[in-house]
Protein backbone atom coordinates (compact mmCIF):
# COMPACT_ATOMS: atom_id res chain seq x y z
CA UNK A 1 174.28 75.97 77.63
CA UNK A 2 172.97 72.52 76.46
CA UNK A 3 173.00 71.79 73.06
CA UNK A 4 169.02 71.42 72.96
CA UNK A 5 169.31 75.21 74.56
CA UNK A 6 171.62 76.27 71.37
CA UNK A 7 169.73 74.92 68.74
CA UNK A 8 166.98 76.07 70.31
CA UNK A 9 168.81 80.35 70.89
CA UNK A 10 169.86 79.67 67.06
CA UNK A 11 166.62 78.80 65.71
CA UNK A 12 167.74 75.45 64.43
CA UNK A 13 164.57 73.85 63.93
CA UNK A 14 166.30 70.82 62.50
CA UNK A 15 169.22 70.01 65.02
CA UNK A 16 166.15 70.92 67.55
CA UNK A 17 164.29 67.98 65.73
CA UNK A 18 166.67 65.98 65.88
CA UNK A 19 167.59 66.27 69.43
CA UNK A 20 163.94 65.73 70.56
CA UNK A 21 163.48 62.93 68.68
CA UNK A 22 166.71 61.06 70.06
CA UNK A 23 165.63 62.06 73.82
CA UNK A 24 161.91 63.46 74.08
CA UNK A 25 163.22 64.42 77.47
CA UNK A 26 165.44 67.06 77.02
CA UNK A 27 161.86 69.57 76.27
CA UNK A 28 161.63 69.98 79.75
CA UNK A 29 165.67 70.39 80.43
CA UNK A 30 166.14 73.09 83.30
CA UNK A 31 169.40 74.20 82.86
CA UNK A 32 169.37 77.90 84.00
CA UNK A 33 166.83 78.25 81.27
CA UNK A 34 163.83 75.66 79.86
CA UNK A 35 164.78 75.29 75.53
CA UNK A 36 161.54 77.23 75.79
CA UNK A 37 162.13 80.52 77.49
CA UNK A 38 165.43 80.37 75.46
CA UNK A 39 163.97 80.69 72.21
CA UNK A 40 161.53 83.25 73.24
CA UNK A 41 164.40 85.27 75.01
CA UNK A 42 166.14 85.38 71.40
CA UNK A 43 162.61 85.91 69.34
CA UNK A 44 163.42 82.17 67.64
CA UNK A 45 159.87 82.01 66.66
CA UNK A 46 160.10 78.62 64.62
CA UNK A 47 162.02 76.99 67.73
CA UNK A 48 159.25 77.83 69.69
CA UNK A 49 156.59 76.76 67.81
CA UNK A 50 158.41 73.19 67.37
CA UNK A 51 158.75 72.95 70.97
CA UNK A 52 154.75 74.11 71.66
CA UNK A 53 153.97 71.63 69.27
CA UNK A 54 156.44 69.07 71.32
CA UNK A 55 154.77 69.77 74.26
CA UNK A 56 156.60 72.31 75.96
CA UNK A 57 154.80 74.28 78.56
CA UNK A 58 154.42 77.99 77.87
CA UNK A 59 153.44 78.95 81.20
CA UNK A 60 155.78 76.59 83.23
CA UNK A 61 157.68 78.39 86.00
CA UNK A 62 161.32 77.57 85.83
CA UNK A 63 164.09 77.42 88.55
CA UNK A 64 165.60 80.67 87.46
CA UNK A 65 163.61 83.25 89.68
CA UNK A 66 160.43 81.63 88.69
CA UNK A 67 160.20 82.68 84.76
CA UNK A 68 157.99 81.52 82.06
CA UNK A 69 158.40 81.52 78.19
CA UNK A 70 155.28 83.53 78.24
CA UNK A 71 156.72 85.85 80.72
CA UNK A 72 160.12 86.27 78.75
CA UNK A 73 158.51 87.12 75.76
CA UNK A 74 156.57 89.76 77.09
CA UNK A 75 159.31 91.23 78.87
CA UNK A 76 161.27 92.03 75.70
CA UNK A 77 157.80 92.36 73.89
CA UNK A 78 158.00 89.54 71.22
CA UNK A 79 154.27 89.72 70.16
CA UNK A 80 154.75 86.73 67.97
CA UNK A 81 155.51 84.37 70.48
């Protein structure tokens, strides 16, 4: 898991921060998992709202069978996301 990924699963809004701010990039990483649909698959509510904010796409398909952040957090019912 990338360290974006981590912070991300952890809810570290400020290593997540800081991360995006040294590579803007890394939002969209695709490593098994977006940063997004990691934080919604561990219910890391701040995380997700600092990537939203970011940019991140909510409904973006990724390469792992096709699931969203959206979908993920439905799936294990995290109304908040």
């Amino acid at each position: 898991m990338a360290p974006v990924q981590e912070a991300a699963v952890r809810n570290d809004v400020e290593a997540l921060e800081r991360l995006l701010d040294e590579d803007p990039g890394l939002i969209e990483l695709e490593d098994y998992f977006s940063p997004l649909v990691s934080a919604a698959t561990y219910n890391s509510v701040e995380a997700a709202r600092l990537l939203l904010d970011r940019g991140a796409d909510m409904n973006k398909a990724g390469d792992m069978g096709g699931i969203s952040a959206w979908l993920m957090a439905c799936h294990f019912g995290r109304a908040e996301m």
